[in-house]
PDB file of N, CA and C in Angstrom:
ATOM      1  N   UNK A   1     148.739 -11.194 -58.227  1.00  0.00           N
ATOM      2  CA  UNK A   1     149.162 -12.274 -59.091  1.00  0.00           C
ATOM      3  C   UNK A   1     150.383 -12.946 -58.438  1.00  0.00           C
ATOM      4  N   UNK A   2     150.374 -14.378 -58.445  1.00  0.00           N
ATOM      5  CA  UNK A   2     151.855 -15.267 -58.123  1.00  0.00           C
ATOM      6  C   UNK A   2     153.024 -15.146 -58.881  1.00  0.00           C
ATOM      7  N   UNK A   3     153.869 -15.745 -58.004  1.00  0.00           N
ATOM      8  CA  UNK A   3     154.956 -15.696 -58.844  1.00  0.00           C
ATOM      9  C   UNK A   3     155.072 -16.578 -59.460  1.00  0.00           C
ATOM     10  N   UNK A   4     154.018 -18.103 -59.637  1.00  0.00           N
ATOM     11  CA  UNK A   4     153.564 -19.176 -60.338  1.00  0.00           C
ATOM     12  C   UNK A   4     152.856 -18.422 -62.011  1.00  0.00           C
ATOM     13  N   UNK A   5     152.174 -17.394 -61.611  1.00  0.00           N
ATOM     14  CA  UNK A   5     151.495 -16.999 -62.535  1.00  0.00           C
ATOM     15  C   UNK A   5     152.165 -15.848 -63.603  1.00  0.00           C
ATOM     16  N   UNK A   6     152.834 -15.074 -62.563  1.00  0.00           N
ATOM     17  CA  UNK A   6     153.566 -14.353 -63.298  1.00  0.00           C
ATOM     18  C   UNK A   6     154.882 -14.714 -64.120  1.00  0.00           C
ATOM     19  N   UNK A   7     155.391 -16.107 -63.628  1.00  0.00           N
ATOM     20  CA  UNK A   7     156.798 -16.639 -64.219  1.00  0.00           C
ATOM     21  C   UNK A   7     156.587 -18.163 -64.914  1.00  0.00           C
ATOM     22  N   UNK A   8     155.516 -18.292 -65.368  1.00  0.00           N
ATOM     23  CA  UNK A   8     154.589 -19.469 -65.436  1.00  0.00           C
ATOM     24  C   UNK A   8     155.445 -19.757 -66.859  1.00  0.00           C
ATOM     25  N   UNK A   9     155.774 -19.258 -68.043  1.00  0.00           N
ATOM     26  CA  UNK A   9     156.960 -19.637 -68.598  1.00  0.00           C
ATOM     27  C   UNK A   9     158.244 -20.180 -68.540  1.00  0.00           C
ATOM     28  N   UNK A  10     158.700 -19.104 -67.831  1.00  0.00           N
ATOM     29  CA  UNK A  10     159.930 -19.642 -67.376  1.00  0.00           C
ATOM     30  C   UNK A  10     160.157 -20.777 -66.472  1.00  0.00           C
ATOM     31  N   UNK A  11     158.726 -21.171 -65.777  1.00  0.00           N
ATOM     32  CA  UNK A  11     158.731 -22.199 -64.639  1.00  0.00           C
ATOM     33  C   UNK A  11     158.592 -23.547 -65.723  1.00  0.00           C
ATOM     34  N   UNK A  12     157.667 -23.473 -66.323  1.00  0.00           N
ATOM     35  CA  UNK A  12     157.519 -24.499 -67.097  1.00  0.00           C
ATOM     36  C   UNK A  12     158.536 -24.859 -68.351  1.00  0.00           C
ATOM     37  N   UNK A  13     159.831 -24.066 -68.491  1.00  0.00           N
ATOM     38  CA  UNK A  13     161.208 -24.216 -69.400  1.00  0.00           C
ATOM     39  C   UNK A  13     161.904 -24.732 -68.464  1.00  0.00           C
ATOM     40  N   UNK A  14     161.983 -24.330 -67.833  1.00  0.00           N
ATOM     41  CA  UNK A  14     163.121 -25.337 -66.689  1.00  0.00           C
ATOM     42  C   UNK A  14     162.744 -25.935 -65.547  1.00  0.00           C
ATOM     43  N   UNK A  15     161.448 -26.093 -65.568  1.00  0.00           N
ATOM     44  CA  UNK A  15     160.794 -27.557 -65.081  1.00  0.00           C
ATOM     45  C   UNK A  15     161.401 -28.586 -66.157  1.00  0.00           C
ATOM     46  N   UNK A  16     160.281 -28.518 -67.133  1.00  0.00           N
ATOM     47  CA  UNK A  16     160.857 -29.128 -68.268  1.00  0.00           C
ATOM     48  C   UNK A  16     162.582 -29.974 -68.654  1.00  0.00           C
ATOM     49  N   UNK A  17     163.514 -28.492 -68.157  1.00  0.00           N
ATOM     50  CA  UNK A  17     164.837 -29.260 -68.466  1.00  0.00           C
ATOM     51  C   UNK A  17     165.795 -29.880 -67.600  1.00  0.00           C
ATOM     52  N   UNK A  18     165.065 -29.316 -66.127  1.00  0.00           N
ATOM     53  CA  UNK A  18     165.610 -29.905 -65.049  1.00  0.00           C
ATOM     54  C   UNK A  18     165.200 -30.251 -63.905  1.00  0.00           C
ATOM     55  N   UNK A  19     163.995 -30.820 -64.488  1.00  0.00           N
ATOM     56  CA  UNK A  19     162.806 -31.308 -62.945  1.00  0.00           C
ATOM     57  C   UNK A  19     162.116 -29.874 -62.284  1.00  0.00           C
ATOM     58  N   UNK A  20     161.102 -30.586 -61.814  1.00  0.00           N
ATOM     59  CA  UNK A  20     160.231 -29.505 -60.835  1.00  0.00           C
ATOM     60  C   UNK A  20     161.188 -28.672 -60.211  1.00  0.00           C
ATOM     61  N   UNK A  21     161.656 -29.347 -58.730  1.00  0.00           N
ATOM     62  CA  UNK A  21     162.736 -28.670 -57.859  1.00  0.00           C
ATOM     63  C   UNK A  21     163.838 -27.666 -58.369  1.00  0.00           C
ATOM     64  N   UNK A  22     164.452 -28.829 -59.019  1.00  0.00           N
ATOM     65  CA  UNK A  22     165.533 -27.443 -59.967  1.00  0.00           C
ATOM     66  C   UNK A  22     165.125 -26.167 -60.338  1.00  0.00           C
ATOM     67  N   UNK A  23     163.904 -26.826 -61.057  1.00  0.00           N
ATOM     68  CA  UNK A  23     163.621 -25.814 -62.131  1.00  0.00           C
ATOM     69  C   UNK A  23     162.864 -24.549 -61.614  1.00  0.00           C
ATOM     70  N   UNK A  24     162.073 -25.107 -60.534  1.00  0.00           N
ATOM     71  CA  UNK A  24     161.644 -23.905 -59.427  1.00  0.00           C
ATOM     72  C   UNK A  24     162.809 -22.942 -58.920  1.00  0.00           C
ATOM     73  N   UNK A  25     163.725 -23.602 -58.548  1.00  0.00           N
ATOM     74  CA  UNK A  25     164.883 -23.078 -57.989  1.00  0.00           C
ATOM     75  C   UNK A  25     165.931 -22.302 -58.557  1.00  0.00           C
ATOM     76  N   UNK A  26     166.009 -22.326 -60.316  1.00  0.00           N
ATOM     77  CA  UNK A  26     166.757 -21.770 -61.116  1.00  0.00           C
ATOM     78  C   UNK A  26     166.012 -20.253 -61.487  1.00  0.00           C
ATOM     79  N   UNK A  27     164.468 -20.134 -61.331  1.00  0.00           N
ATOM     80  CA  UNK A  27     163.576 -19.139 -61.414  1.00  0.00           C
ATOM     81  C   UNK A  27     163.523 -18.486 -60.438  1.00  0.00           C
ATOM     82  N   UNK A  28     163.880 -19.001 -59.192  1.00  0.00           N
ATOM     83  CA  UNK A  28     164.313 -18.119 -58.194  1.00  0.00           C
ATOM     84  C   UNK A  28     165.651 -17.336 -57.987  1.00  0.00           C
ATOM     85  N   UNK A  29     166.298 -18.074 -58.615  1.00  0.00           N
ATOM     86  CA  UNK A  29     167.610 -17.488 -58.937  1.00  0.00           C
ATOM     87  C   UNK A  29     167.507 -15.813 -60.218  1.00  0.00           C
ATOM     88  N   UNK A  30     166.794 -16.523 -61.004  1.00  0.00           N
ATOM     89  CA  UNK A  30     166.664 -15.607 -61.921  1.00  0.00           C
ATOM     90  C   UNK A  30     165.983 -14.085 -61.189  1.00  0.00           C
ATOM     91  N   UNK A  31     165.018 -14.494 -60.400  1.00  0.00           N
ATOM     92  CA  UNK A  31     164.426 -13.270 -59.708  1.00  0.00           C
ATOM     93  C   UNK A  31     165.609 -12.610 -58.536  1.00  0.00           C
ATOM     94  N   UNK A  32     166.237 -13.703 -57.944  1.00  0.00           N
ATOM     95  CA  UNK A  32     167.427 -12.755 -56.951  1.00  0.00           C
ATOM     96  C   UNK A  32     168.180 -12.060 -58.268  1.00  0.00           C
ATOM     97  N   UNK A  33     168.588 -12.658 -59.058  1.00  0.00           N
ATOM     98  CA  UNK A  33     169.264 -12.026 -59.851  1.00  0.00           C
ATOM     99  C   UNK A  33     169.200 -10.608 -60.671  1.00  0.00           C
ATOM    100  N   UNK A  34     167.854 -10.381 -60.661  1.00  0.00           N
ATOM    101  CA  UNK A  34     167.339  -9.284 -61.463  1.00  0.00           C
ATOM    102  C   UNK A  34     167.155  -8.558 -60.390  1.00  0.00           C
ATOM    103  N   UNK A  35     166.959  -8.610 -59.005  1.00  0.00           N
ATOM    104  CA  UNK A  35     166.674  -8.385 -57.707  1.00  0.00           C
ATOM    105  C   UNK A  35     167.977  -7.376 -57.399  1.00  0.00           C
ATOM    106  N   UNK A  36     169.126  -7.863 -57.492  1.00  0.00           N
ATOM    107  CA  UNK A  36     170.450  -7.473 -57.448  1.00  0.00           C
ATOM    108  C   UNK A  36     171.063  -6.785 -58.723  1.00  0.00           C
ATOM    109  N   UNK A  37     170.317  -6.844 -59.481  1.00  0.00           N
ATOM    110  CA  UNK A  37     170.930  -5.833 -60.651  1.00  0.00           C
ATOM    111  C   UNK A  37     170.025  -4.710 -60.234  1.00  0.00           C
ATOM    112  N   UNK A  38     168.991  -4.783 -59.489  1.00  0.00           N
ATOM    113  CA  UNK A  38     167.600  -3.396 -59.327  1.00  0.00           C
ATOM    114  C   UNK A  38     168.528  -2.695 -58.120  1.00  0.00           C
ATOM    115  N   UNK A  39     169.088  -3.667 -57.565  1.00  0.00           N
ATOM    116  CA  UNK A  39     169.446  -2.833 -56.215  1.00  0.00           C
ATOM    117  C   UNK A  39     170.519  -2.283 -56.081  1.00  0.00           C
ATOM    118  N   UNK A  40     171.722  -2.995 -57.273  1.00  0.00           N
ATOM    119  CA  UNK A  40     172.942  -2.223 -57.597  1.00  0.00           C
ATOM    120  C   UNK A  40     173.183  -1.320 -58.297  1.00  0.00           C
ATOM    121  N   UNK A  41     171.860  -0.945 -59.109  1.00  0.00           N
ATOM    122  CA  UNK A  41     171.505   0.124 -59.734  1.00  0.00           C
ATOM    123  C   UNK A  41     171.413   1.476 -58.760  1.00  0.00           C
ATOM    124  N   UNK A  42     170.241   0.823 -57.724  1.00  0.00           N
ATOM    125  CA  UNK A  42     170.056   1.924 -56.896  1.00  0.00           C
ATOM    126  C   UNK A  42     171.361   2.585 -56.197  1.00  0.00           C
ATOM    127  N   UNK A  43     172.098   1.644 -56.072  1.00  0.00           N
ATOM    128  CA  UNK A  43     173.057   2.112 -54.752  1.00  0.00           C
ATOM    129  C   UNK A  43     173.648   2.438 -55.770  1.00  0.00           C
ATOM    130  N   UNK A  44     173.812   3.059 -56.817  1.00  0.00           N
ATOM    131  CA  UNK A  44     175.210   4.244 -57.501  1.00  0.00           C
ATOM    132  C   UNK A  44     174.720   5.340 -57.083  1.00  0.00           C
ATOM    133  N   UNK A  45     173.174   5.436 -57.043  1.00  0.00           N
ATOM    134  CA  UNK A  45     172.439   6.918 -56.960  1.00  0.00           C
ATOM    135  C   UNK A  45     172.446   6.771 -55.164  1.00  0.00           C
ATOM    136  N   UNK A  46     172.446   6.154 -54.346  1.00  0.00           N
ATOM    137  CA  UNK A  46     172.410   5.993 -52.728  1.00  0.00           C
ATOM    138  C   UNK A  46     173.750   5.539 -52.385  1.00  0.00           C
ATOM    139  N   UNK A  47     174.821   6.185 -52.407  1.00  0.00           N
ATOM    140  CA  UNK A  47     176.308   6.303 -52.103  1.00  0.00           C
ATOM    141  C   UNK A  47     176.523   6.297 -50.377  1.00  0.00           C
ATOM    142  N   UNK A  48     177.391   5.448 -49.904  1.00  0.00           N
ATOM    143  CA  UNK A  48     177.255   5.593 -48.745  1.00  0.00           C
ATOM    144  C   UNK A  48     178.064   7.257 -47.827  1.00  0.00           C
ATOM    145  N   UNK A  49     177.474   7.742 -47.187  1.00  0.00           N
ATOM    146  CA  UNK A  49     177.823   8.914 -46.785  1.00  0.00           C
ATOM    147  C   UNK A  49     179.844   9.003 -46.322  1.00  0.00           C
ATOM    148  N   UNK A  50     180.036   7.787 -45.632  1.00  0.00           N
ATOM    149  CA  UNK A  50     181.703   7.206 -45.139  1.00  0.00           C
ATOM    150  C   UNK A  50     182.319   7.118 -46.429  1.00  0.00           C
ATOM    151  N   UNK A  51     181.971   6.259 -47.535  1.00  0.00           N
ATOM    152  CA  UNK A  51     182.627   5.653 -48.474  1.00  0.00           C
ATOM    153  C   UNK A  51     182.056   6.388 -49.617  1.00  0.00           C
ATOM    154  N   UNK A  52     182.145   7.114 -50.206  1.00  0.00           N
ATOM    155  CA  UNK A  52     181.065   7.568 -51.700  1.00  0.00           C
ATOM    156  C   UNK A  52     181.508   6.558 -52.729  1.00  0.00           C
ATOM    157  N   UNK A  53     182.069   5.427 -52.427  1.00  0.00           N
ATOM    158  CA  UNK A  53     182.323   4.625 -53.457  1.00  0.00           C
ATOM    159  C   UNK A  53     181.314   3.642 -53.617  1.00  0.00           C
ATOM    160  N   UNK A  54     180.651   3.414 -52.389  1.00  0.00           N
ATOM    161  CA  UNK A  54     179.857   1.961 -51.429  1.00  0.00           C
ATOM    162  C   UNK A  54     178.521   2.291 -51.759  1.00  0.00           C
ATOM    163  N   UNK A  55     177.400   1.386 -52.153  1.00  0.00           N
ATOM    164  CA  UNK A  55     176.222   1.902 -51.467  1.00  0.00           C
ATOM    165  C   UNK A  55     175.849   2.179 -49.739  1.00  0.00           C
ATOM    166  N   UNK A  56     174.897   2.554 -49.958  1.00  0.00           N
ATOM    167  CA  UNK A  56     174.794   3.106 -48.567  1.00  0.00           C
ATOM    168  C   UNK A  56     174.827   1.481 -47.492  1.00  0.00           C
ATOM    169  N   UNK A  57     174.927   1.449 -46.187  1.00  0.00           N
ATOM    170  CA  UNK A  57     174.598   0.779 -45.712  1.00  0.00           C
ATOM    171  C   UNK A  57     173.599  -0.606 -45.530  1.00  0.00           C
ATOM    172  N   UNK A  58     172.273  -0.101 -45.406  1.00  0.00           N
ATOM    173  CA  UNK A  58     171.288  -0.783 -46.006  1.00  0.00           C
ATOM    174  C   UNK A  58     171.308  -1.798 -47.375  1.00  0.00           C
ATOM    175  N   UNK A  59     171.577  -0.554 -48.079  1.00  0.00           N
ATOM    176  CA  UNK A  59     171.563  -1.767 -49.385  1.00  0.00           C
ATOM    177  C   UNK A  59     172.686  -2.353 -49.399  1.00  0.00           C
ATOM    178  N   UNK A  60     173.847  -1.919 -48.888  1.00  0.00           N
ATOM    179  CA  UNK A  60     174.546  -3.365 -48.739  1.00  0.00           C
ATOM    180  C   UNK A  60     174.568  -4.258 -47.675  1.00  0.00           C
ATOM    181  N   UNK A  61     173.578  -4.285 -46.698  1.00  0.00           N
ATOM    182  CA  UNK A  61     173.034  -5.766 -46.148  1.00  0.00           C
ATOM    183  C   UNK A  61     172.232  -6.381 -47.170  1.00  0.00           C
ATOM    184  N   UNK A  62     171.226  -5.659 -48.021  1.00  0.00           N
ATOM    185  CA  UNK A  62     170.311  -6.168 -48.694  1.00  0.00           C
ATOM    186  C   UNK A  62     170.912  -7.376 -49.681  1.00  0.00           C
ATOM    187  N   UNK A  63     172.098  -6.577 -49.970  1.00  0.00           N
ATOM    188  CA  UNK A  63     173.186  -6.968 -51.336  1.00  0.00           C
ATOM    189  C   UNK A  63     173.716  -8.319 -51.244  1.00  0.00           C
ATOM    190  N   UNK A  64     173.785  -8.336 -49.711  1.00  0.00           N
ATOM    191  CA  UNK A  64     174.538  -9.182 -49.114  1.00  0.00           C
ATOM    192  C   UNK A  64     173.718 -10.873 -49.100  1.00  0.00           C
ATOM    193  N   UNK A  65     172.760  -9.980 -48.588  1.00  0.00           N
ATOM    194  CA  UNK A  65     171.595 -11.096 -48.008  1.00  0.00           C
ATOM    195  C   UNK A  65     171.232 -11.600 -49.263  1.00  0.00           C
ATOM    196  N   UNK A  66     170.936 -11.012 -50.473  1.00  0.00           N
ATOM    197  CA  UNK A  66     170.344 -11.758 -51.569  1.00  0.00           C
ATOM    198  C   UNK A  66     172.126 -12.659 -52.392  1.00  0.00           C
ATOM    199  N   UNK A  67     172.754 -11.867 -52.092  1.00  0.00           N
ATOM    200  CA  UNK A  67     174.145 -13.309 -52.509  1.00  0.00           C
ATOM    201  C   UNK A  67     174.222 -14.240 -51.682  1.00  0.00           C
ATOM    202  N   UNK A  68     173.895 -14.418 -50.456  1.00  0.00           N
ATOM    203  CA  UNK A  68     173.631 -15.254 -49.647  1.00  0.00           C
ATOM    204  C   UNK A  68     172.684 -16.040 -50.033  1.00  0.00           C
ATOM    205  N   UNK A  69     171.774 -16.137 -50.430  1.00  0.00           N
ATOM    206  CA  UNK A  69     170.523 -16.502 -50.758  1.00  0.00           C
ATOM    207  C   UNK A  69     170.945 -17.149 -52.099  1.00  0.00           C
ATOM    208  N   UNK A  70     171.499 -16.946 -52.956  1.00  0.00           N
ATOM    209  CA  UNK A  70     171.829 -17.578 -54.174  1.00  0.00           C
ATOM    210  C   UNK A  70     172.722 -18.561 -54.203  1.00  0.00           C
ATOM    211  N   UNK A  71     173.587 -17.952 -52.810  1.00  0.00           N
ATOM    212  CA  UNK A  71     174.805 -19.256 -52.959  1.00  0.00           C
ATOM    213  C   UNK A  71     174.074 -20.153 -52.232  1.00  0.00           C
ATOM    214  N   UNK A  72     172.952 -20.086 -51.790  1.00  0.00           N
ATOM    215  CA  UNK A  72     172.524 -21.491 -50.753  1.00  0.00           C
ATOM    216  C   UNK A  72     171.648 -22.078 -51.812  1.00  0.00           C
ATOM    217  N   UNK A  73     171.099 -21.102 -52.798  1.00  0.00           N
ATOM    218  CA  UNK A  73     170.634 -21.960 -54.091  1.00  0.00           C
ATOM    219  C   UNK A  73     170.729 -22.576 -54.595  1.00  0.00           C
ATOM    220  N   UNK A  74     172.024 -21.805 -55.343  1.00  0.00           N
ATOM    221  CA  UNK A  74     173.026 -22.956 -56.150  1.00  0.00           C
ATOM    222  C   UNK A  74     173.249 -24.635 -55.540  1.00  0.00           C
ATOM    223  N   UNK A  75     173.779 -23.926 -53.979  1.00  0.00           N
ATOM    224  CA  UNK A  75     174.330 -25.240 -53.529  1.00  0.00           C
ATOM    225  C   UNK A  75     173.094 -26.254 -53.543  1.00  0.00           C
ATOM    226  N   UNK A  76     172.116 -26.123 -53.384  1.00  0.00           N
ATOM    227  CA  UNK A  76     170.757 -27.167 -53.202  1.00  0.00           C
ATOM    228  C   UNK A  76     170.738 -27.693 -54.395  1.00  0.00           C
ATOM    229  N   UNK A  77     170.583 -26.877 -55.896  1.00  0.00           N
ATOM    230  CA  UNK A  77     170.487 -27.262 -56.967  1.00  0.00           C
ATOM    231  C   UNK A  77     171.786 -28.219 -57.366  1.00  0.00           C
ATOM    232  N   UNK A  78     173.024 -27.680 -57.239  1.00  0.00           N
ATOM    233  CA  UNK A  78     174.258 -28.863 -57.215  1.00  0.00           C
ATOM    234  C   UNK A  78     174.068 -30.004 -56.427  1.00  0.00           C
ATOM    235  N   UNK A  79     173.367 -30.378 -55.374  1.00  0.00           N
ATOM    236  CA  UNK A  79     173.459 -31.225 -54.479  1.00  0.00           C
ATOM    237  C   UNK A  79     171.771 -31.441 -54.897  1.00  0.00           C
ATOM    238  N   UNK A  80     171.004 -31.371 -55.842  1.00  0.00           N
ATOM    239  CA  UNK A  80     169.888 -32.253 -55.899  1.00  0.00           C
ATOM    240  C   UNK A  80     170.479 -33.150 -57.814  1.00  0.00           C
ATOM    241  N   UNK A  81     171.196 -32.472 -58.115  1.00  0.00           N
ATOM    242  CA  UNK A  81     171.910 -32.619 -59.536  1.00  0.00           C
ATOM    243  C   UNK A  81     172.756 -33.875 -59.676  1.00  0.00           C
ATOM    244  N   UNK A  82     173.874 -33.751 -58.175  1.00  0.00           N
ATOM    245  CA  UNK A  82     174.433 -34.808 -57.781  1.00  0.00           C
ATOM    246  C   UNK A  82     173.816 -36.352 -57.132  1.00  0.00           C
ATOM    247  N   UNK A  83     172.814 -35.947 -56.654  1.00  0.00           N
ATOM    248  CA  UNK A  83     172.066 -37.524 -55.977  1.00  0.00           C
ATOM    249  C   UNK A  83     171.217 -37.804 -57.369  1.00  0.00           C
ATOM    250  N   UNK A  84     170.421 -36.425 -58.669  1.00  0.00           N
ATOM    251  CA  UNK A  84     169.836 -37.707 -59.428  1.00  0.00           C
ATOM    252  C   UNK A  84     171.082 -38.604 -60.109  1.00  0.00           C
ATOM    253  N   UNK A  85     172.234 -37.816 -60.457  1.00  0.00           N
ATOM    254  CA  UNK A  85     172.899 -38.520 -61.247  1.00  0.00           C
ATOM    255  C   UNK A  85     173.528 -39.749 -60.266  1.00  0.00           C
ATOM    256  N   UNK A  86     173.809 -39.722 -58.652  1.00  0.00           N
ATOM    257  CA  UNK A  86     174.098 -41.051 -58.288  1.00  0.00           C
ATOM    258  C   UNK A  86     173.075 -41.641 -58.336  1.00  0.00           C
ATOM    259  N   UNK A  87     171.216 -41.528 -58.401  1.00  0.00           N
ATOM    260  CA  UNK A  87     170.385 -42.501 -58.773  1.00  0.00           C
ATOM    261  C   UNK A  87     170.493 -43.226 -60.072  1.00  0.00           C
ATOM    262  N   UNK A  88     170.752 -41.711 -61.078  1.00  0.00           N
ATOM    263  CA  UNK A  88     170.837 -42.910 -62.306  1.00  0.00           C
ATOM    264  C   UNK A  88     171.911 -44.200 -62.706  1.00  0.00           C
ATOM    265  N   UNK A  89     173.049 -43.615 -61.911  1.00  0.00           N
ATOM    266  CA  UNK A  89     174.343 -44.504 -61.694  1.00  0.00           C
ATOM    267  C   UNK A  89     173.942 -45.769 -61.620  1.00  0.00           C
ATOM    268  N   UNK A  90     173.174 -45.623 -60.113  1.00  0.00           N
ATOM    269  CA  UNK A  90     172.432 -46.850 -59.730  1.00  0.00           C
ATOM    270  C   UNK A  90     171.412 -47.870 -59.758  1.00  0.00           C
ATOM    271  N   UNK A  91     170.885 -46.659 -60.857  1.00  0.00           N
ATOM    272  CA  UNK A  91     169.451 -47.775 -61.977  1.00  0.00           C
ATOM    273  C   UNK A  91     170.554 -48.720 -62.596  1.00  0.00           C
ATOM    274  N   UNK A  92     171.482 -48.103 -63.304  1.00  0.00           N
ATOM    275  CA  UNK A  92     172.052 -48.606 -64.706  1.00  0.00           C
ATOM    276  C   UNK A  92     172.831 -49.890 -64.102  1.00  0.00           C
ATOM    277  N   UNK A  93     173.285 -49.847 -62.685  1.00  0.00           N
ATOM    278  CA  UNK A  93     174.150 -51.068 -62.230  1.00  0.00           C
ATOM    279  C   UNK A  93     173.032 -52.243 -61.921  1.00  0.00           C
ATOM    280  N   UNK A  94     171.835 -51.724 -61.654  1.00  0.00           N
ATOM    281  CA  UNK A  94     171.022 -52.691 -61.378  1.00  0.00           C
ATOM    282  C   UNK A  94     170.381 -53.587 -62.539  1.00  0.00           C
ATOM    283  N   UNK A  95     170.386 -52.858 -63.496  1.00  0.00           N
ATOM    284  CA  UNK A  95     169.571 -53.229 -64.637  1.00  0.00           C
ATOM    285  C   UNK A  95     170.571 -54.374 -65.673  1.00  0.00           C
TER     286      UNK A  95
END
């Protein structure tokens, strides 16, 4: 099954409230997000052997890589947020 099919709610709520793109993109967020609560879970029980405070190694590249991944999210979604609102700027001066 997709992740069209399986999130086919949530795709179509924030399609709905913030365009296709966004709204694709805020559901991806939602999945890193739940992604990173699964994996910060794990790493209390996978302690890194140096640090017993840390997860282990691994999962903190993993950790890493999926906050990485969100902040380049965000930023797309802020910067597709910002050009509709300078389009609408620019309907309204024309009209």
């Amino acid at each position: 099954m997709s992740v069209f099919d399986e999130r086919r709610g949530d795709l179509e709520r924030y399609e709905f409230m913030m365009g296709a793109e966004r709204g694709r993109l805020a559901v991806a967020l939602d999945l890193l997000t739940d992604s990173l609560i699964m994996v910060g879970q794990h790493g209390v029980y996978c302690a890194s052997s140096r640090n017993p405070s840390k997860p282990a190694l691994d999962l903190q590249a993993v950790l890493s890589g999926m906050e990485g991944a969100k902040a380049l999210i965000q930023s797309v979604m802020e910067e597709i947020r910002v050009q509709r609102e300078v389009g609408r700027a620019g309907d309204g001066a024309m009209g």
